[in-house]
N, C-alpha and C. Protein backbone atom coordinates (compact mmCIF):
# COMPACT_ATOMS: atom_id res chain seq x y z
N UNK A 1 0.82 -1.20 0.00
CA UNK A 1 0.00 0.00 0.00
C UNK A 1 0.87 1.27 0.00
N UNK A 2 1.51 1.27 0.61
CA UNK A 2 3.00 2.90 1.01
C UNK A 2 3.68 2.66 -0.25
N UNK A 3 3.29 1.68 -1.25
CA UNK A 3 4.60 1.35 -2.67
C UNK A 3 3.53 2.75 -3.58
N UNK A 4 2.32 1.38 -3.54
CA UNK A 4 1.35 2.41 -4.62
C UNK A 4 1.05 4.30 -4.34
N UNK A 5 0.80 4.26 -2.70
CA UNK A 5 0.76 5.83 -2.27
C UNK A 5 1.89 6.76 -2.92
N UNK A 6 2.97 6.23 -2.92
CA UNK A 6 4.61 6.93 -2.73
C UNK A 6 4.61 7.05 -4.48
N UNK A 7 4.05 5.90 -5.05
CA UNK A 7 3.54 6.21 -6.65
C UNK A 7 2.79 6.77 -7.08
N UNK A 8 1.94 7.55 -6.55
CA UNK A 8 0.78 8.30 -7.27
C UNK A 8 0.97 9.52 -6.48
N UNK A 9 2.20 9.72 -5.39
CA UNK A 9 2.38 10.94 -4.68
C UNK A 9 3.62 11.43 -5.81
N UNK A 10 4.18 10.74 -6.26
CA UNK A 10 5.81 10.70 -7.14
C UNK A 10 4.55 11.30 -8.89
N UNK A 11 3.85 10.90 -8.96
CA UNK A 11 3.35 11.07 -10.43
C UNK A 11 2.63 12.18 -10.52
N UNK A 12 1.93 12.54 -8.98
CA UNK A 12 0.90 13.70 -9.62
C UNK A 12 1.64 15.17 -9.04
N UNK A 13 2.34 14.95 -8.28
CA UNK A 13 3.58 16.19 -7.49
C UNK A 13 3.91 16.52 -9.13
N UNK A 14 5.16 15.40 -9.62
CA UNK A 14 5.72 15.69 -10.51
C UNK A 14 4.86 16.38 -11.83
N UNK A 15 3.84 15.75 -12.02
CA UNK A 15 3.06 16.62 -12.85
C UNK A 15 2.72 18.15 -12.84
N UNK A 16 2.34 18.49 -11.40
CA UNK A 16 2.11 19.64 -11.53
C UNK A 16 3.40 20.33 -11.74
N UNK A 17 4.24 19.84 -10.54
CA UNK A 17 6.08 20.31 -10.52
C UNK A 17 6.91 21.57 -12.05
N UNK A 18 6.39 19.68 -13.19
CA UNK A 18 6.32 20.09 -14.59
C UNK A 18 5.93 21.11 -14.79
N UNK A 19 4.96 22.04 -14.72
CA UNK A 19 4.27 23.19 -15.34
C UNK A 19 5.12 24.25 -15.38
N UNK A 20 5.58 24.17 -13.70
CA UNK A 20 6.57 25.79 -13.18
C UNK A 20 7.99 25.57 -13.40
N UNK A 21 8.72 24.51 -12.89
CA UNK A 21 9.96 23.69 -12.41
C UNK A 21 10.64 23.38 -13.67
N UNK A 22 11.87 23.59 -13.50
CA UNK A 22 12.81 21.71 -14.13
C UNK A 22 12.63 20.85 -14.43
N UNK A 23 13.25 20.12 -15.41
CA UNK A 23 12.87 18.71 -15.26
C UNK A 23 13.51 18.39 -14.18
N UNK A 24 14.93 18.63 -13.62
CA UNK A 24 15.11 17.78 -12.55
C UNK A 24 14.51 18.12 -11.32
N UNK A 25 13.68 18.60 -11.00
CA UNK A 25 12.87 19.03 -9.79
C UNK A 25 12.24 17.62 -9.76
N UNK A 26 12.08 16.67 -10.46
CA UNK A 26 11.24 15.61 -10.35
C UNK A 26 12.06 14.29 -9.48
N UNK A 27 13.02 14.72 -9.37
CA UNK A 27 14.25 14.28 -8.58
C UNK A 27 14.10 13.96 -7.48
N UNK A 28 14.17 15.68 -6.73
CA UNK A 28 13.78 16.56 -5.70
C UNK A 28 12.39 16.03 -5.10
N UNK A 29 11.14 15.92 -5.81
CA UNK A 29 9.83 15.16 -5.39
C UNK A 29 9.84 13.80 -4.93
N UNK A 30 10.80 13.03 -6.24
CA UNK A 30 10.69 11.64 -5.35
C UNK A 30 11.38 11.49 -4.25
N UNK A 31 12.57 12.10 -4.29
CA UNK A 31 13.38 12.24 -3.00
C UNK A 31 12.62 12.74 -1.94
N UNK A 32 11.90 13.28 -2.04
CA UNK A 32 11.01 14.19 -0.82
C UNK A 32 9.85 12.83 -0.24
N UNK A 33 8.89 12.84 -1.32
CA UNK A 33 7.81 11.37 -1.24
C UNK A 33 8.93 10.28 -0.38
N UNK A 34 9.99 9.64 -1.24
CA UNK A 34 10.58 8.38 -0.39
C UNK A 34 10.79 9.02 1.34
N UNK A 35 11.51 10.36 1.47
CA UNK A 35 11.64 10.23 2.65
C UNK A 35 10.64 10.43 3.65
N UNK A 36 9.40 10.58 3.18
CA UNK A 36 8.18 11.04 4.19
C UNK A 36 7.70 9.42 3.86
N UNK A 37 7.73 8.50 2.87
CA UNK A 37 6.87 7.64 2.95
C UNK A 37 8.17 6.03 2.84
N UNK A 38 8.75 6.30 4.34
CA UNK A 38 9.87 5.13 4.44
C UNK A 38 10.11 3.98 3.56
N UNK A 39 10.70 3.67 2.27
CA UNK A 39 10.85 2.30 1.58
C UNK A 39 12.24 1.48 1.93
N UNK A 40 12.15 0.27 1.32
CA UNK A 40 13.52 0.05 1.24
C UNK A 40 14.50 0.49 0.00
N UNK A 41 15.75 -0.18 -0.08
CA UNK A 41 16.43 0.67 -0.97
C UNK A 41 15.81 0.10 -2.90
N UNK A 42 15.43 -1.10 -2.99
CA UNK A 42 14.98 -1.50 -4.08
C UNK A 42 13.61 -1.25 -4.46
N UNK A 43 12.57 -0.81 -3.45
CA UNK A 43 11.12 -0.47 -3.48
C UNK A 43 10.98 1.39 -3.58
N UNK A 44 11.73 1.60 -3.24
CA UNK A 44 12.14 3.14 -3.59
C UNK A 44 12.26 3.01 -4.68
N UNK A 45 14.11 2.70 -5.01
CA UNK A 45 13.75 3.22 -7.12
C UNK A 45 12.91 2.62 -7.74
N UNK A 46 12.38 1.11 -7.49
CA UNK A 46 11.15 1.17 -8.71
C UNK A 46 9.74 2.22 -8.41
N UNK A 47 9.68 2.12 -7.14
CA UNK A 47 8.50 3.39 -7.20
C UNK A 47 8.89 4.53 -7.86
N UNK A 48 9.97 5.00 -7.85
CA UNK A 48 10.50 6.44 -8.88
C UNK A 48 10.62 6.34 -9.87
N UNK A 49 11.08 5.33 -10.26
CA UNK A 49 11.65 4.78 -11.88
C UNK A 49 10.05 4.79 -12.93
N UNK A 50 9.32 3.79 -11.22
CA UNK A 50 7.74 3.24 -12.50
C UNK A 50 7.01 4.84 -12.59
N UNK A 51 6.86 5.51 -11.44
CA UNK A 51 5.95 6.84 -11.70
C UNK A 51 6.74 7.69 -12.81
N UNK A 52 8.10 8.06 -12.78
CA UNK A 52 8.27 8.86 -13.77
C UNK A 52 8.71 8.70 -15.03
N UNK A 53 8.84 7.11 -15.46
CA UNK A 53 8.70 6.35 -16.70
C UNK A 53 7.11 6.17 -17.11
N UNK A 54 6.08 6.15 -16.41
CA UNK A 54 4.88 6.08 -16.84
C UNK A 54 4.48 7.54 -17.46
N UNK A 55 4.78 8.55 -16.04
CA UNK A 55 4.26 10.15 -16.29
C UNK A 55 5.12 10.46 -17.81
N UNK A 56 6.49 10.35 -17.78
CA UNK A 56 6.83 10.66 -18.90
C UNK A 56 6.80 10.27 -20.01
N UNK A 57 6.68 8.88 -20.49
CA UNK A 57 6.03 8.28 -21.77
C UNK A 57 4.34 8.68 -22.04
N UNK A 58 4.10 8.98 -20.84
CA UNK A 58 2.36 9.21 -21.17
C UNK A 58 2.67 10.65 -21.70
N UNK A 59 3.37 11.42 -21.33
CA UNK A 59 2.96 13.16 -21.79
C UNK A 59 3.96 12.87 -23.23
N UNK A 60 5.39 12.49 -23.35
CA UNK A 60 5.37 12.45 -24.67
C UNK A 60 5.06 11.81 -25.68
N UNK A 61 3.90 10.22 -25.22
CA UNK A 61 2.60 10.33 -26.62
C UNK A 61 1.80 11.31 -26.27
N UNK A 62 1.41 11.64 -25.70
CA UNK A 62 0.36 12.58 -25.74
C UNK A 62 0.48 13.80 -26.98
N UNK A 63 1.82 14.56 -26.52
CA UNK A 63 2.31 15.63 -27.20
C UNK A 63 2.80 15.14 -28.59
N UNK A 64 3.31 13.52 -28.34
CA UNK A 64 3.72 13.02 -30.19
C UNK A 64 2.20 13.47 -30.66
N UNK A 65 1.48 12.64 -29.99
CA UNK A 65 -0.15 12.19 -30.67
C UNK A 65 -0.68 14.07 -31.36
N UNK A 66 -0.25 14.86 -30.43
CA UNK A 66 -0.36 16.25 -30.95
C UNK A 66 -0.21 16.44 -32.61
N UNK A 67 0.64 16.53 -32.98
CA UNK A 67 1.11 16.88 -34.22
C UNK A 67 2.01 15.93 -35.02
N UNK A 68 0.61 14.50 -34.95
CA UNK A 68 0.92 13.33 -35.69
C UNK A 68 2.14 12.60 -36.18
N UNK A 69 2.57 12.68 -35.05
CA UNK A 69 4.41 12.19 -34.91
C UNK A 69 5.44 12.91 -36.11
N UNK A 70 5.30 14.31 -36.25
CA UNK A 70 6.24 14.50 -37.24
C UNK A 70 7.54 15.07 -36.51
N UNK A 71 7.65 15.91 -35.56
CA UNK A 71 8.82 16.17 -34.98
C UNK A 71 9.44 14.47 -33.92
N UNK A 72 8.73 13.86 -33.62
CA UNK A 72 9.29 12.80 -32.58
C UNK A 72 10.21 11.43 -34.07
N UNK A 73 9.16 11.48 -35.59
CA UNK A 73 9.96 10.82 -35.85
C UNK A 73 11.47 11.55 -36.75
N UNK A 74 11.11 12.91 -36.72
CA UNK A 74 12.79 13.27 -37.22
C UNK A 74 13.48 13.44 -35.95
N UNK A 75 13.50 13.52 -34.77
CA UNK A 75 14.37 13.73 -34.07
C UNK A 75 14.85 12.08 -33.98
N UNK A 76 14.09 11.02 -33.69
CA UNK A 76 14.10 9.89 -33.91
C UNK A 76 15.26 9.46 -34.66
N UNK A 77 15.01 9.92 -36.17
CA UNK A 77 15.86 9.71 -36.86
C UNK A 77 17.47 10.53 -36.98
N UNK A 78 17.28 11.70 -36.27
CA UNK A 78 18.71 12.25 -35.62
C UNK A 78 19.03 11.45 -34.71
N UNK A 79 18.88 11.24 -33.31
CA UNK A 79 19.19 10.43 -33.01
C UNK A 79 19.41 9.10 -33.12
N UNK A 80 18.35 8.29 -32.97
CA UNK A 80 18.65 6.77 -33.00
C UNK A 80 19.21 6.28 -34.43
N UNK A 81 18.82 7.24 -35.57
CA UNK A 81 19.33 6.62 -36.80
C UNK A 81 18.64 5.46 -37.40
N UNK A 82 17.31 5.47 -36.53
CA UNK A 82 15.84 4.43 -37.34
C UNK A 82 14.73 6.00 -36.77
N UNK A 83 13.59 5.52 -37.64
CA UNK A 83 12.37 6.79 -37.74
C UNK A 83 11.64 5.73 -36.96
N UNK A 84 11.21 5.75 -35.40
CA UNK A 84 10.83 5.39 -34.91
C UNK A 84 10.15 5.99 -33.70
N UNK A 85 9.13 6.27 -33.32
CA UNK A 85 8.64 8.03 -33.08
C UNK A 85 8.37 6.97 -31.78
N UNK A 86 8.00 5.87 -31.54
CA UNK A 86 7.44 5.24 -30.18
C UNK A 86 8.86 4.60 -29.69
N UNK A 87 9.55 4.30 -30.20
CA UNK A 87 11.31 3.85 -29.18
C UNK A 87 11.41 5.29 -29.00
N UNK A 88 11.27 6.44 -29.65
CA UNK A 88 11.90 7.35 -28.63
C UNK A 88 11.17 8.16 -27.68
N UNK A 89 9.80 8.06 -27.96
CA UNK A 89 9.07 8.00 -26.61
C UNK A 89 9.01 6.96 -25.36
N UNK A 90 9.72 5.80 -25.73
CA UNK A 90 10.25 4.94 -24.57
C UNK A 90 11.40 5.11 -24.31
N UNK A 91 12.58 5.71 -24.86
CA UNK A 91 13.48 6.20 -24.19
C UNK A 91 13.63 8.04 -23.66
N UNK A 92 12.81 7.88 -23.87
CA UNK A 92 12.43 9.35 -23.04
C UNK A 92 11.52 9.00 -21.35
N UNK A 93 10.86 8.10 -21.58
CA UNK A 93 9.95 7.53 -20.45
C UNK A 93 11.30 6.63 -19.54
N UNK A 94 12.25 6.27 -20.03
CA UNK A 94 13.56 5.48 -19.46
C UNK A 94 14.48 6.86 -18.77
N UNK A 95 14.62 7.52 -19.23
CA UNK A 95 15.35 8.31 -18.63
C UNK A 95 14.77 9.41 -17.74
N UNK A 96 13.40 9.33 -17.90
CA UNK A 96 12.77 10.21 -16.35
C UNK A 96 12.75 9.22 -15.83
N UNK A 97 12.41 7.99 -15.97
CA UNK A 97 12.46 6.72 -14.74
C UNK A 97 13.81 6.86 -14.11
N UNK A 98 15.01 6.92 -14.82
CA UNK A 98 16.62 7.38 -14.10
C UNK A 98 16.15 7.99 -13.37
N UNK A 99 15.69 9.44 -13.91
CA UNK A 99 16.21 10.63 -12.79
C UNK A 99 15.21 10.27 -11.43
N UNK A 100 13.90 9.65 -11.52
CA UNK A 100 12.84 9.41 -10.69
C UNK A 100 13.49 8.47 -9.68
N UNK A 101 14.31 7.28 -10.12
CA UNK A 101 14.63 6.12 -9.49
C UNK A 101 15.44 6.76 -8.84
N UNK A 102 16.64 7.48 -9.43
CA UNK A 102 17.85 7.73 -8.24
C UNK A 102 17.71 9.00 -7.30
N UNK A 103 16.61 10.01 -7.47
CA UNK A 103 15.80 10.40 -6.54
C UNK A 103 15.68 9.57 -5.40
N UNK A 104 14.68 9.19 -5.62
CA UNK A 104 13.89 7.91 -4.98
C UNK A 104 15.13 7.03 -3.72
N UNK A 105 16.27 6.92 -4.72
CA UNK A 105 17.02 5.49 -3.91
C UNK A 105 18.08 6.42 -2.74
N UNK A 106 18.32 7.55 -3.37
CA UNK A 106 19.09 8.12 -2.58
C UNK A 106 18.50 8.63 -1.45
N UNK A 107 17.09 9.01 -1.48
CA UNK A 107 16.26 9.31 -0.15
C UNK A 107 16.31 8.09 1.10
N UNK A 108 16.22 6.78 0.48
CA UNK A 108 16.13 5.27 0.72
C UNK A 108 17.54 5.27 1.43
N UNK A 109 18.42 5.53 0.97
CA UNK A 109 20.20 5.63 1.22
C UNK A 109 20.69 6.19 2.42
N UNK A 110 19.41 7.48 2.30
CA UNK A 110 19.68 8.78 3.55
C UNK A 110 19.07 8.16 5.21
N UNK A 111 18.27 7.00 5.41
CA UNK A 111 17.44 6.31 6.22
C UNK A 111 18.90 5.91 6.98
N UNK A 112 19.11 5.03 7.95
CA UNK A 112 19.96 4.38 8.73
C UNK A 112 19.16 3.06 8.33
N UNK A 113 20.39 1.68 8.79
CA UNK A 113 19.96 0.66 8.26
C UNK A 113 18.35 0.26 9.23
N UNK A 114 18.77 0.41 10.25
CA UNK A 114 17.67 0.07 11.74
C UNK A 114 16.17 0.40 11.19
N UNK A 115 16.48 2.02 10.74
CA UNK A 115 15.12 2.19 10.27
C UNK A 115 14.44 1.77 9.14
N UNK A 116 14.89 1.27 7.91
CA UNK A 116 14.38 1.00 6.90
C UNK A 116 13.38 -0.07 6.82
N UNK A 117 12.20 -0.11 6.37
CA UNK A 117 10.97 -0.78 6.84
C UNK A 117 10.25 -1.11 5.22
């Protein structure tokens, strides 16, 4: 139950966060959520990893779905070097899961061993 809370406290913070903030402020949130809502060190980053790999693959289809994948598949194709407009909306959803997870684990890190629950 404190996995799923600490996940939907990590997804909808960060959402609003998004509007005003950084991207790395989303960091800063899960780090904040893990330390008010005690995990261990492996239930922390996937709670950070899964909320801000979900939040962030969901807003960039959303925004692909905007303007019928024409900027996601040329950047696509700058980068990855295949026109593939949904791998790079999953590696965009992979790398807010990074910044979410190691948020997340380092809050987990900051606990003493005694307390971790």
């Amino acid at each position: 139950m404190k996995w799923i809370t600490s996940l939907l406290l990590i997804a909808l913070l960060s959402l609003a966060a998004e509007l005003y903030l950084p991207f790395w402020s989303v960091a800063l949130i899960s780090f904040g959520v893990v330390a008010a809502i005690p995990q261990t060190s492996w239930k922390a980053f996937l709670c950070g990893f899964a909320a801000l790999f979900l939040l962030w693959s969901c807003l960039a289809f959303y925004m692909d779905a905007q303007n019928n994948q024409i900027l996601s598949s040329r950047v696509s194709l700058l980068f990855l070097k295949i026109k593939s407009p949904i791998l790079l909306v999953l590696v965009t959803g992979f790398l807010g899961g990074i910044v979410g997870g190691m948020g997340a684990l380092s809050a987990s890190f900051l606990r003493s061993p005694e307390t971790q629950g």
